[in-house]
N, C-alpha and C. Protein backbone atom coordinates (compact mmCIF):
# COMPACT_ATOMS: atom_id res chain seq x y z
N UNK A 1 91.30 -5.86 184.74
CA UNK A 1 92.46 -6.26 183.98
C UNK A 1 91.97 -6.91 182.69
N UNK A 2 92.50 -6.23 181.39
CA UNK A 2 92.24 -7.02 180.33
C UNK A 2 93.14 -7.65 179.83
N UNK A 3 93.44 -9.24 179.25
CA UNK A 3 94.09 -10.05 178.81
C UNK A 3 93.61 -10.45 177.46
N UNK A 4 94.95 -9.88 176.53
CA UNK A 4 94.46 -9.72 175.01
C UNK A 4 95.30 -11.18 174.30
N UNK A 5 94.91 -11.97 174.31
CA UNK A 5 95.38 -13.33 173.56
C UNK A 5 95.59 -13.68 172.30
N UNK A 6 96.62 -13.85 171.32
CA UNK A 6 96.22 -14.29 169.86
C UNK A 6 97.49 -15.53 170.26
N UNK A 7 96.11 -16.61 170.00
CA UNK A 7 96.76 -18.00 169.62
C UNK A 7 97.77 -18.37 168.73
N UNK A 8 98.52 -18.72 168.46
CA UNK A 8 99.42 -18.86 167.68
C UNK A 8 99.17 -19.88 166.59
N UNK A 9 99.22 -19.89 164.92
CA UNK A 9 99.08 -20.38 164.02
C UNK A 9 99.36 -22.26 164.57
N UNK A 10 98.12 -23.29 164.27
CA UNK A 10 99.01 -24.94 164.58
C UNK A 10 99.72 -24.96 163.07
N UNK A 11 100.50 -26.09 163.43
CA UNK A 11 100.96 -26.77 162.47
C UNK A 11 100.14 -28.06 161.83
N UNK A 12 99.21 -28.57 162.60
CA UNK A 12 98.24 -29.58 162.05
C UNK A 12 97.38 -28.91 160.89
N UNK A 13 96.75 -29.92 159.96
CA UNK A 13 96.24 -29.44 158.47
C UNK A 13 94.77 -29.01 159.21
N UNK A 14 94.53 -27.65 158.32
CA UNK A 14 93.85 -27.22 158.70
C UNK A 14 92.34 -27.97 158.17
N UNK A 15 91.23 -28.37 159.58
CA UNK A 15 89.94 -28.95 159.49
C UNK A 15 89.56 -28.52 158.73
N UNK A 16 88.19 -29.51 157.95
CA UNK A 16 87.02 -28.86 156.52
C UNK A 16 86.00 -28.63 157.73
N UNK A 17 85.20 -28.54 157.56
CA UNK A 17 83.76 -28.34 158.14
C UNK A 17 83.00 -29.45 157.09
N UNK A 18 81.73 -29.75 157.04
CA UNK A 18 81.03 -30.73 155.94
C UNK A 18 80.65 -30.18 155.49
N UNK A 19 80.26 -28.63 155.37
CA UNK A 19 80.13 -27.74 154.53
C UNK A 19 81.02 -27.39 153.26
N UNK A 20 82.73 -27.29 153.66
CA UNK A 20 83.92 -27.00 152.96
C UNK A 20 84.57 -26.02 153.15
N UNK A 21 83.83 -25.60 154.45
CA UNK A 21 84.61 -24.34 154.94
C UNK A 21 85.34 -24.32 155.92
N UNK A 22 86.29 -23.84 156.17
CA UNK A 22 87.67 -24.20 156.91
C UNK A 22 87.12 -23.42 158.44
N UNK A 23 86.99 -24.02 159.68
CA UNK A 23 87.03 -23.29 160.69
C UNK A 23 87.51 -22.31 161.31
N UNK A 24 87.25 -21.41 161.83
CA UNK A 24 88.09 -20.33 162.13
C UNK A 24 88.50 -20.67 163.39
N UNK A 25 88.36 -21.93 164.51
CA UNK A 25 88.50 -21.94 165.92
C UNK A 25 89.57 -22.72 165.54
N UNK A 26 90.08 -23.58 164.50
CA UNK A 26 90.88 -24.48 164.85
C UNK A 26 92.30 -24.16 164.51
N UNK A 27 92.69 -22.93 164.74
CA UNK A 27 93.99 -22.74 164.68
C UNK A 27 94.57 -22.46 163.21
N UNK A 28 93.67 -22.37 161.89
CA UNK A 28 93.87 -22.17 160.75
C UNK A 28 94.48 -20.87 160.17
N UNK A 29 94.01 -20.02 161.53
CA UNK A 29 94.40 -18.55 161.10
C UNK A 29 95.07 -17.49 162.63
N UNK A 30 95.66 -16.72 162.64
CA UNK A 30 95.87 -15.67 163.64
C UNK A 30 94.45 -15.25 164.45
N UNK A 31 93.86 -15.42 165.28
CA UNK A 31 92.83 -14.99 165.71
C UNK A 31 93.03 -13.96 167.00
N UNK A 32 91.97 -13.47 167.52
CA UNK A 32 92.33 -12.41 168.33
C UNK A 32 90.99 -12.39 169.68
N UNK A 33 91.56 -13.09 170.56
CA UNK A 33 90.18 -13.03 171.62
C UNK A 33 90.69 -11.78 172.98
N UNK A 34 89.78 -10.90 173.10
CA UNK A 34 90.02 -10.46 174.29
C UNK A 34 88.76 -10.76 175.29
N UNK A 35 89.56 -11.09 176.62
CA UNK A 35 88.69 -11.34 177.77
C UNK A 35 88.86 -10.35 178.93
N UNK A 36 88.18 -9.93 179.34
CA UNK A 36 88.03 -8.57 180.70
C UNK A 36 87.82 -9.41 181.96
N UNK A 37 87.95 -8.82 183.03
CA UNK A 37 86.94 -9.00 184.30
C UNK A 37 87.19 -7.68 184.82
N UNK A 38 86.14 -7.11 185.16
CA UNK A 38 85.73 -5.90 186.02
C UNK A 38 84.73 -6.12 187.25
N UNK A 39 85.65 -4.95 188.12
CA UNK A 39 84.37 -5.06 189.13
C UNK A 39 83.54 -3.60 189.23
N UNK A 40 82.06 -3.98 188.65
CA UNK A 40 81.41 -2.91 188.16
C UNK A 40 80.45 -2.23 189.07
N UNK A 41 80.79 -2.99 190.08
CA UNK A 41 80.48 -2.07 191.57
C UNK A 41 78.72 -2.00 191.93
N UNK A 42 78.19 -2.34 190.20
CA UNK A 42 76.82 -2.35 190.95
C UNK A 42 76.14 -2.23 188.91
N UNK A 43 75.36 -3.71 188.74
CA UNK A 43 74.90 -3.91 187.37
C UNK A 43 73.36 -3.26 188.17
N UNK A 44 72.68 -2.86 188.69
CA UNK A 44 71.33 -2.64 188.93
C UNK A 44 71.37 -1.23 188.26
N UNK A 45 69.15 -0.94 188.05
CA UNK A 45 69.66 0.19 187.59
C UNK A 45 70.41 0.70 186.09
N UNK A 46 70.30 -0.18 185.50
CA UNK A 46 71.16 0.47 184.16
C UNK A 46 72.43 -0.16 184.03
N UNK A 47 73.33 -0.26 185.13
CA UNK A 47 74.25 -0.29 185.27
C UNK A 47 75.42 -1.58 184.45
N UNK A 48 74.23 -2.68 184.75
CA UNK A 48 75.07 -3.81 183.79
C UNK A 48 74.64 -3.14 181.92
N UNK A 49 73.69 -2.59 181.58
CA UNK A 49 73.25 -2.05 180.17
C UNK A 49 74.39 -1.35 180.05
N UNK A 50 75.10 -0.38 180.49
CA UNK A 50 75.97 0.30 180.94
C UNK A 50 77.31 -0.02 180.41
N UNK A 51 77.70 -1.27 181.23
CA UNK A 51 78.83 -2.00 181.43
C UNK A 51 78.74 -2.44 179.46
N UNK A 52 77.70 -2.95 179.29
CA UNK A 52 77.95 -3.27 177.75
C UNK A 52 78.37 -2.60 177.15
N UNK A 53 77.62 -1.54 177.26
CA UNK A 53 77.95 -0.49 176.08
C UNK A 53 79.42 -0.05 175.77
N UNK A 54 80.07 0.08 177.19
CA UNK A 54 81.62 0.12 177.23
C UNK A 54 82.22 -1.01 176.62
N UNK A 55 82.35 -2.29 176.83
CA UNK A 55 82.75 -3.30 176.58
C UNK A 55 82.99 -2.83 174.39
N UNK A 56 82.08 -2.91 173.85
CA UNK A 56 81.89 -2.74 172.41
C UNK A 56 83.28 -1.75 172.04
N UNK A 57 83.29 -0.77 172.36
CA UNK A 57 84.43 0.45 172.24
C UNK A 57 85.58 -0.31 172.52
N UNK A 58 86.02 -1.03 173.69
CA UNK A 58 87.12 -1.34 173.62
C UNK A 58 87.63 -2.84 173.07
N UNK A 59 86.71 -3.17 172.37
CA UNK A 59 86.94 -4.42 171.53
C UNK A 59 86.95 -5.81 172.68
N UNK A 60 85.98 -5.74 173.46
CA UNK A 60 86.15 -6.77 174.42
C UNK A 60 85.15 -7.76 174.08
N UNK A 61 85.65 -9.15 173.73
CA UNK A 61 84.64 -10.35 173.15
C UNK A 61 83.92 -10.88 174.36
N UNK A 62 84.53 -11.62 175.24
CA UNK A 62 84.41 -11.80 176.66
C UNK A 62 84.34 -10.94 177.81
N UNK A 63 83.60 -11.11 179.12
CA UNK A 63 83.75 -10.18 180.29
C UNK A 63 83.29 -10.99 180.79
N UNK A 64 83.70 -10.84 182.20
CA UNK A 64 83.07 -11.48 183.40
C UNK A 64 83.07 -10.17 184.21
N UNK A 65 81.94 -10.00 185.08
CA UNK A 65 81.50 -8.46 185.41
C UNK A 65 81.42 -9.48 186.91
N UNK A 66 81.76 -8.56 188.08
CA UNK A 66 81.87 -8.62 189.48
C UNK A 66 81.09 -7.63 190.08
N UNK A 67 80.17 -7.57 191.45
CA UNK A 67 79.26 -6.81 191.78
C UNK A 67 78.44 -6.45 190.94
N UNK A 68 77.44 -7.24 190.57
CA UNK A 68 76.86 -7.18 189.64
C UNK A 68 75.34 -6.46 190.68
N UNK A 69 75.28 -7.80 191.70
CA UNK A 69 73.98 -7.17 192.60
C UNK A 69 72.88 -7.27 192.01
N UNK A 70 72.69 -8.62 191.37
CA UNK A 70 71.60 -8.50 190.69
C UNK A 70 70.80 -9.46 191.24
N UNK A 71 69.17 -9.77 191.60
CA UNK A 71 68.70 -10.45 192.28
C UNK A 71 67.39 -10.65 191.33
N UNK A 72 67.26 -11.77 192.12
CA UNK A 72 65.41 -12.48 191.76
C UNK A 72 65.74 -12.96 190.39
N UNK A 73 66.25 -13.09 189.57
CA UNK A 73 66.49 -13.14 188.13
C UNK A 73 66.58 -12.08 187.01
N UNK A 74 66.35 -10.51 188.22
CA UNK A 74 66.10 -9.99 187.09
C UNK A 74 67.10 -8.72 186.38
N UNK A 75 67.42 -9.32 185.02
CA UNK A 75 68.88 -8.08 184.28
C UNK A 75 68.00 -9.06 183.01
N UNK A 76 68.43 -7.88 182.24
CA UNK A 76 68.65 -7.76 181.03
C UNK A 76 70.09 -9.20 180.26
N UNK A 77 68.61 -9.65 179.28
CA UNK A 77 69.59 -11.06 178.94
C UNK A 77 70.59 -10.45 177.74
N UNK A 78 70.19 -9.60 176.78
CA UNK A 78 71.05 -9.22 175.88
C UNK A 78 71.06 -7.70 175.59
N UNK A 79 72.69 -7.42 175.51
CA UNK A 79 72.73 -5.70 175.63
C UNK A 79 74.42 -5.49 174.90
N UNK A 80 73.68 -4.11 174.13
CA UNK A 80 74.90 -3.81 172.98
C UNK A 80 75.45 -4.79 172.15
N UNK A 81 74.77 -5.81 171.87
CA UNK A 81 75.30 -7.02 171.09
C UNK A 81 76.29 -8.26 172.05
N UNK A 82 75.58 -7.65 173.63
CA UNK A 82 76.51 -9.29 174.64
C UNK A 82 75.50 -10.28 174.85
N UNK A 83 75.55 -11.52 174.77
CA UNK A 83 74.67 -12.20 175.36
C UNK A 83 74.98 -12.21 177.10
N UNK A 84 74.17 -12.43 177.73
CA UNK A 84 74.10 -11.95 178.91
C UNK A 84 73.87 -13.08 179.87
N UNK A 85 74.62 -13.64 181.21
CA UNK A 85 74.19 -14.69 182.01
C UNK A 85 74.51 -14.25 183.48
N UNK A 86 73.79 -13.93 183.99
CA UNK A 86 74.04 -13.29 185.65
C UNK A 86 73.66 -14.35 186.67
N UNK A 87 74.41 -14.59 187.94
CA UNK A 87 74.01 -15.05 189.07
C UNK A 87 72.57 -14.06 189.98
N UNK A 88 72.12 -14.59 190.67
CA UNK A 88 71.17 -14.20 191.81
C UNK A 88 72.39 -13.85 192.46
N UNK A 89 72.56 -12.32 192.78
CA UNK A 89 73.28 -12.00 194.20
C UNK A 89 72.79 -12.61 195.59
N UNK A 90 73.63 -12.80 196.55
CA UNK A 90 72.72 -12.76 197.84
C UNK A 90 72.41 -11.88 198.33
N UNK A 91 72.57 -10.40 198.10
CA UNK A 91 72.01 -9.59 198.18
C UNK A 91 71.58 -8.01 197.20
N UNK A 92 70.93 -7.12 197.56
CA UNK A 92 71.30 -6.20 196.35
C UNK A 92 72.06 -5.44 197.16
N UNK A 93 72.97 -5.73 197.76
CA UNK A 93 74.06 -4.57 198.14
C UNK A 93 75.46 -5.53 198.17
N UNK A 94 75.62 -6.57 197.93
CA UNK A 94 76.94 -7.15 197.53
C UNK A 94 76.94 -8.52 196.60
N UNK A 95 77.87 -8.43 195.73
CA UNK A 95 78.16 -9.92 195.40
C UNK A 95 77.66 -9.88 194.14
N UNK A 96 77.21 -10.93 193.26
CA UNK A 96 76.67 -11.33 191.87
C UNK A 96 78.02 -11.13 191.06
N UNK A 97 77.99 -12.49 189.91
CA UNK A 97 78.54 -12.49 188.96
C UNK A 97 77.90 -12.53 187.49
N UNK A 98 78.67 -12.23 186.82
CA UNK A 98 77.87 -12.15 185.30
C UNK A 98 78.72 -12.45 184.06
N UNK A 99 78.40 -13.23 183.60
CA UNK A 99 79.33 -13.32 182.11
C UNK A 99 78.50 -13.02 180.91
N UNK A 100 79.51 -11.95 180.40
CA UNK A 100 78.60 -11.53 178.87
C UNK A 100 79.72 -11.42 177.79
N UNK A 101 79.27 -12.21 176.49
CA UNK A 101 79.77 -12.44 175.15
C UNK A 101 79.48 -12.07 174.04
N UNK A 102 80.21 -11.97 173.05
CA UNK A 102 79.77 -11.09 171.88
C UNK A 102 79.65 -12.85 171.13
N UNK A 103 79.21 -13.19 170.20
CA UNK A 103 78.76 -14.16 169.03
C UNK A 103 80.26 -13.93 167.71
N UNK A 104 80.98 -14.81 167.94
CA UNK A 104 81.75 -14.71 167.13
C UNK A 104 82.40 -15.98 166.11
N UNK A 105 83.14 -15.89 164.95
CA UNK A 105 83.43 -16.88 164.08
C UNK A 105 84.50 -17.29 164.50
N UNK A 106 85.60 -16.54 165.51
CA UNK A 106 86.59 -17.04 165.83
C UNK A 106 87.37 -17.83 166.64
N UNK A 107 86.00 -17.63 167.81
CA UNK A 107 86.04 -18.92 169.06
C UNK A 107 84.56 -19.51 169.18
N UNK A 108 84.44 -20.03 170.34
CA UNK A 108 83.40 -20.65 170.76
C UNK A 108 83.07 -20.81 172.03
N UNK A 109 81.98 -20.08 172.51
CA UNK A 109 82.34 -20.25 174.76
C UNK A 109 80.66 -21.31 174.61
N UNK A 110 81.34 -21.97 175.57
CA UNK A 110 80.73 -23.61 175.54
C UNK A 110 80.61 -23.75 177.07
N UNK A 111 79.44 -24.46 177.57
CA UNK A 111 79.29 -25.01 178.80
C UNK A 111 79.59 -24.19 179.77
N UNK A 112 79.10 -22.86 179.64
CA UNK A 112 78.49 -21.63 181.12
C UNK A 112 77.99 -22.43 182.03
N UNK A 113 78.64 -21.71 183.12
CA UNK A 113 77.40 -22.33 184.02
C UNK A 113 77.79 -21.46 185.61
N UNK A 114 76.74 -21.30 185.88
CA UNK A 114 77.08 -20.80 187.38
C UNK A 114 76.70 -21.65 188.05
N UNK A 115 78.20 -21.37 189.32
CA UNK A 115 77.94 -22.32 190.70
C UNK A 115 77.94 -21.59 192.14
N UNK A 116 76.71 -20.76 191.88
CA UNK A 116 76.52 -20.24 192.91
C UNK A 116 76.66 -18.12 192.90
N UNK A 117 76.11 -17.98 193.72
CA UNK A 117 75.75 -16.40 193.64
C UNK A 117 77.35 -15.59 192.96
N UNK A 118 78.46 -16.13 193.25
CA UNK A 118 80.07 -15.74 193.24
C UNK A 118 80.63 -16.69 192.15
N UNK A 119 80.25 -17.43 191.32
CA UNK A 119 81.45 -18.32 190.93
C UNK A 119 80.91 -18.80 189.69
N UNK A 120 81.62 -18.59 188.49
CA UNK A 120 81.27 -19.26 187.38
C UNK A 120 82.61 -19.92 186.68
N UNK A 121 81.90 -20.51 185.45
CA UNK A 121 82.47 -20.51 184.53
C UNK A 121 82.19 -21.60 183.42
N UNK A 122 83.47 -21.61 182.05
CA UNK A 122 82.82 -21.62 180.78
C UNK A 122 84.38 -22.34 179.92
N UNK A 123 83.99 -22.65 179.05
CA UNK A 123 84.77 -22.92 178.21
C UNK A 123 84.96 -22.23 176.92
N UNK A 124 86.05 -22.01 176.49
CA UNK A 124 86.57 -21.30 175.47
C UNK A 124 87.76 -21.64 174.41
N UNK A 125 87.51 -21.78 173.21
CA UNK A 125 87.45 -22.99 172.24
C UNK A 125 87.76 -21.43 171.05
N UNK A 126 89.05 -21.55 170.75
CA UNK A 126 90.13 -20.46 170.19
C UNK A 126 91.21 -20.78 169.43
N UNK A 127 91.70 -20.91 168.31
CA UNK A 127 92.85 -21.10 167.61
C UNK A 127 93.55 -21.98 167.69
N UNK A 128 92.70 -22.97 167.87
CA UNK A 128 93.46 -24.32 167.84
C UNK A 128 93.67 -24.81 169.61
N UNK A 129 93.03 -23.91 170.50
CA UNK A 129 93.07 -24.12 172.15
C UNK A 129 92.28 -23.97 172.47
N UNK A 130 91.97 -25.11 173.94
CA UNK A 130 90.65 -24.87 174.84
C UNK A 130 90.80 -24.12 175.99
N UNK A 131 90.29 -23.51 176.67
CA UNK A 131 90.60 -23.31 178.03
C UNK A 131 89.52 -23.18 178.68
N UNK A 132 89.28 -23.68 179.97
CA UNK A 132 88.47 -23.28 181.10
C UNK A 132 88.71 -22.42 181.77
N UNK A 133 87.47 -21.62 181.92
CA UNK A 133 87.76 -20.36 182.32
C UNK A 133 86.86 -20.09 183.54
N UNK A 134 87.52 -19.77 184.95
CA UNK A 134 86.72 -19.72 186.15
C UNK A 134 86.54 -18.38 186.12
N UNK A 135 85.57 -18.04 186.62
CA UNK A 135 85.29 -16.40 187.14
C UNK A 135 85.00 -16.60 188.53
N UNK A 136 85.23 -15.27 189.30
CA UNK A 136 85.07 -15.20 190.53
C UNK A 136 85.02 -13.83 191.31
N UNK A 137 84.13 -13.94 192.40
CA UNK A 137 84.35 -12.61 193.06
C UNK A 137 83.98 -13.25 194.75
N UNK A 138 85.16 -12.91 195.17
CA UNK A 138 85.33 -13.13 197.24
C UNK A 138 84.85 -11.85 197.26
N UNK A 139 83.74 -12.10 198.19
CA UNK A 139 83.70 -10.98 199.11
C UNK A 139 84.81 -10.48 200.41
N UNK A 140 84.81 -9.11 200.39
CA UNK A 140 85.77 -9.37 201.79
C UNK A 140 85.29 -9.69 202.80
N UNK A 141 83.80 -9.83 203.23
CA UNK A 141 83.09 -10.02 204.44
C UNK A 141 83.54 -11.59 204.53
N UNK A 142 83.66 -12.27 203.64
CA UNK A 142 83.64 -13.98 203.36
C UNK A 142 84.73 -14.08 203.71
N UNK A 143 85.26 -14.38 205.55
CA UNK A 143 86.09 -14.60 206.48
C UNK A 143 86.90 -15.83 206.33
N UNK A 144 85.96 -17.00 206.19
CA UNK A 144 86.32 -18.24 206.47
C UNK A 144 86.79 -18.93 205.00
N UNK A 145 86.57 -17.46 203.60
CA UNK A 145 86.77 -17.71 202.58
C UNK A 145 85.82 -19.42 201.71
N UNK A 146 84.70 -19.35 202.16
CA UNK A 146 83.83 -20.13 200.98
C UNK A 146 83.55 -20.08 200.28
N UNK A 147 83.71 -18.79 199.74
CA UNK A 147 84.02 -18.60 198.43
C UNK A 147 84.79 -19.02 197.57
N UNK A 148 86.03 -18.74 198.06
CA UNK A 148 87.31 -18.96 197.64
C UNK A 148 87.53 -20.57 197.33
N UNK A 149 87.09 -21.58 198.36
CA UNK A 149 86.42 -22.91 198.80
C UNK A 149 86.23 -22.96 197.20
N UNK A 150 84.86 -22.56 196.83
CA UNK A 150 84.10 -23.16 195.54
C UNK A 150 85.11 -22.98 194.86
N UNK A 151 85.51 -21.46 194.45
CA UNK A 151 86.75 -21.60 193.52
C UNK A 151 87.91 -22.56 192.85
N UNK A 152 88.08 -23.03 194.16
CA UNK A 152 89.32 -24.10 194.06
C UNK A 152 88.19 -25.51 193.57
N UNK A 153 86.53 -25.83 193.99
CA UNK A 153 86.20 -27.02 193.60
C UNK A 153 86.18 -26.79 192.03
N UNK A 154 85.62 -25.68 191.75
CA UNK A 154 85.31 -25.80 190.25
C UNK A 154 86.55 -25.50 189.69
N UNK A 155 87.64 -25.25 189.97
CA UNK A 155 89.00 -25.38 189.39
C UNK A 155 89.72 -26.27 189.00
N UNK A 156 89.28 -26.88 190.39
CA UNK A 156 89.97 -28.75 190.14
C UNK A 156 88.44 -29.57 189.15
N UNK A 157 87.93 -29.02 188.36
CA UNK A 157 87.00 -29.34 187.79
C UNK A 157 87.29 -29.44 185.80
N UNK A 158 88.56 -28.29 185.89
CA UNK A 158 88.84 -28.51 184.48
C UNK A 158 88.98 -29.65 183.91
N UNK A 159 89.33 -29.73 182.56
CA UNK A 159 88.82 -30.85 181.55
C UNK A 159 90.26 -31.32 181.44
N UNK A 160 90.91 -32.46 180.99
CA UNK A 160 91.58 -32.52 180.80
C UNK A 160 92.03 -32.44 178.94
N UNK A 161 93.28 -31.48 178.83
CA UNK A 161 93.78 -31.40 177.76
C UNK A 161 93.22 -29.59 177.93
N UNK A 162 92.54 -28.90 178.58
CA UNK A 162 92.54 -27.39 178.37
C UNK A 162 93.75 -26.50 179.59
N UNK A 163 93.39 -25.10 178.87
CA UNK A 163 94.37 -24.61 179.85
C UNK A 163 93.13 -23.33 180.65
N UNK A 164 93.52 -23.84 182.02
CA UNK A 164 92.95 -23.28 183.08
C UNK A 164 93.43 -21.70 183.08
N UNK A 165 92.54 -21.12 183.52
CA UNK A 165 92.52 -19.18 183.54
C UNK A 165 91.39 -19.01 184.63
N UNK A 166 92.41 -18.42 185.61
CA UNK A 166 91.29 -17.88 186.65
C UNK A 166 91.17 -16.47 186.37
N UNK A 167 90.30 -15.81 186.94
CA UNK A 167 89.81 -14.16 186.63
C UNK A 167 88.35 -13.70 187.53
N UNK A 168 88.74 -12.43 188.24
CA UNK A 168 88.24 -11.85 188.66
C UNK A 168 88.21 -11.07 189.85
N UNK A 169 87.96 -10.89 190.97
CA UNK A 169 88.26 -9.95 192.06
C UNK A 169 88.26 -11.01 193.11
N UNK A 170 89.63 -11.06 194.17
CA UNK A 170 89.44 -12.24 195.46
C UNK A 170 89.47 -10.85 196.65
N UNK A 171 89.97 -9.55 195.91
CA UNK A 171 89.56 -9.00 197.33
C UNK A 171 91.07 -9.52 198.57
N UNK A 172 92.00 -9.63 197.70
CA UNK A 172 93.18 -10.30 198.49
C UNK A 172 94.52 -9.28 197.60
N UNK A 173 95.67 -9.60 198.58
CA UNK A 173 96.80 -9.10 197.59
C UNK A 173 97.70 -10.75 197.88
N UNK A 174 97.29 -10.92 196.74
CA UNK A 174 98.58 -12.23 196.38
C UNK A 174 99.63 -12.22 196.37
N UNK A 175 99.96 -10.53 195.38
CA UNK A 175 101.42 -10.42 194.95
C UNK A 175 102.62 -10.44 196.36
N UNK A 176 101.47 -9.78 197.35
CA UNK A 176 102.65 -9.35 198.19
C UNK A 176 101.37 -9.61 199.87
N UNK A 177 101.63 -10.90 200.11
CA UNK A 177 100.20 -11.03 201.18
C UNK A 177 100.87 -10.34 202.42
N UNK A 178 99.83 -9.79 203.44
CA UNK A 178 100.20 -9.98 204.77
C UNK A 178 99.16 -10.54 205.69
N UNK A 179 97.83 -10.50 205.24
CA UNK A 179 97.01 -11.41 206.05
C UNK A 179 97.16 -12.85 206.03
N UNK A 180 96.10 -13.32 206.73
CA UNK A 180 96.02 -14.94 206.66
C UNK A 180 95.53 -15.45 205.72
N UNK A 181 93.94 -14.66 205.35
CA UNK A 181 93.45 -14.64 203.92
C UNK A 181 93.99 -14.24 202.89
N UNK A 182 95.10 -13.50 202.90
CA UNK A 182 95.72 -13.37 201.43
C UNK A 182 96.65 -14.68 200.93
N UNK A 183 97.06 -14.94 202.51
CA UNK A 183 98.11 -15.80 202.67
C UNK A 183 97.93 -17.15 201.52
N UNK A 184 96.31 -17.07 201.90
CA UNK A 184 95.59 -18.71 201.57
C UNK A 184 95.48 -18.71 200.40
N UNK A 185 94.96 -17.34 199.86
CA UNK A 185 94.73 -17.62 198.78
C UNK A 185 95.34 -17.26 197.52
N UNK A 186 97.33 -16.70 197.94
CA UNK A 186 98.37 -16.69 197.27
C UNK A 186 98.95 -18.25 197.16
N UNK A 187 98.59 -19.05 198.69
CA UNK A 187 99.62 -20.41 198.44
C UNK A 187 98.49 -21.00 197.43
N UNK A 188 97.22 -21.21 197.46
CA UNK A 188 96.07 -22.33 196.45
C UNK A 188 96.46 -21.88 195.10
N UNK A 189 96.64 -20.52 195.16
CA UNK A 189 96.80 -20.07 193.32
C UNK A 189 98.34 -20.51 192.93
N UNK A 190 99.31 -20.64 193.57
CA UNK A 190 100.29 -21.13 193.33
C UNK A 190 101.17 -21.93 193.06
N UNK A 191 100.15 -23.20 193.73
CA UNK A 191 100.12 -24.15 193.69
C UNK A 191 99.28 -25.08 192.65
C-alpha cells in the first residue's frame, strides 16, 4: 500500500536557515512525500537491489520492505539512489525488515533504528509536520503475537507533539477479524 501525503501550506512565517535560505521541511511550500511498505517476499539474491530499482519509477521517497530475509549483516547499504538499513532476519527463510530512503530537500527521516529482526522505525520531519513512523512485519507462525508485543512498545514510544503512522504486513485481517489474533490486533490498533 502506498500513502501519497502533501502537507498542507502553515500559516506561521516562514523559518531563515543562518545561511538565508528558507527551509523546505518547515511548511513554507506544498511538498510531496510518498511512503510504501511492501512485502517483497525475499531481499536475498538481488532481490532487495531489485526492490530499489522499482521504488525510483514510481516516485517512492520512503519504503519499508517486509521479508526481506536478510542475515549476518549482509545486503547492500545503498541501491538506485536508496540509502539502505536492514534487520538480521531470524532466519533466511522468514522475517527481516528494511527501510530504504531517497536524500531529499523536502523532508528529513531522523532517528532509524531497529528493534529487533521485525520492527523498526524513524522519524519524519515534512511540511511543517513530524511523524513517527513504525514499520512492521508479524509473522504468521508468531502465535502468541511478540511481535505484535514490540509493536505496540515502540508505538507507545512516540514523541510527543508528532503524528504516529503504523505500516507494514501483521499477517491479520483487521478490517473484518475472525480469529483471536486478528481479533487482538484490530482492538490495539484501534484503540
Amino acid at each position: 500500500m502506498a500513502i501519497n501525503a502533501t502537507a498542507p501550506r502553515a500559516n506561521a512565517a516562514t523559518p531563515v536557515a543562518p545561511s538565508g535560505v528558507p527551509s523546505r521541511t518547515d511548511g513554507s511550500g506544498t511538498n510531496r512525500v510518498s511512503i510504501l511498505t511492501w512485502n517483497i517476499r525475499n531481499g536475498r539474491n538481488g532481490g532487495l537491489e531489485s526492490a530499489c530499482r522499482a521504488l525510483g519509477p514510481l516516485g517512492v521517497d520512503i519504503a519499508v520492505l517486509q521479508e526481506t530475509k536478510l542475515t549476518k549483516g549482509i545486503y547492500t547499504k545503498r541501491s538506485g539512489g536508496y540509502t539502505i538499513v536492514a534487520s538480521d532476519a531470524p532466519s533466511a527463510q522468514q522475517g527481516g525488515i528494511a527501510l530504504c530512503w531517497k536524500e531529499s530537500e523536502f523532508y528529513e527521516l531522523e532517528e532509524h533504528k531497529l528493534w529487533g529482526p521485525n520492527v523498526l522505525s524513524f522519524r519524519l520531519i515534512t511540511g511543517g509536520y513530524s511523524y513517527y513512523v513504525v514499520g512492521c512485519y508479524v509473522p504468521p507462525s508468531d502465535t502468541e503475537l511478540k511481535t505484535f508485543d514490540q509493536v505496540i512498545n515502540v508505538w507507545n514510544q512516540c514523541p510527543q507533539g508528532f503524528i504516529p503512522i503504523l505500516m507494514g504486513d501483521l499477517n491479520a485481517n483487521i478490517k473484518d477479524p475472525s480469529k483471536a489474533r486478528d481479533w487482538r490486533m484490530a482492538e490495539e490498533i484501534d484503540s
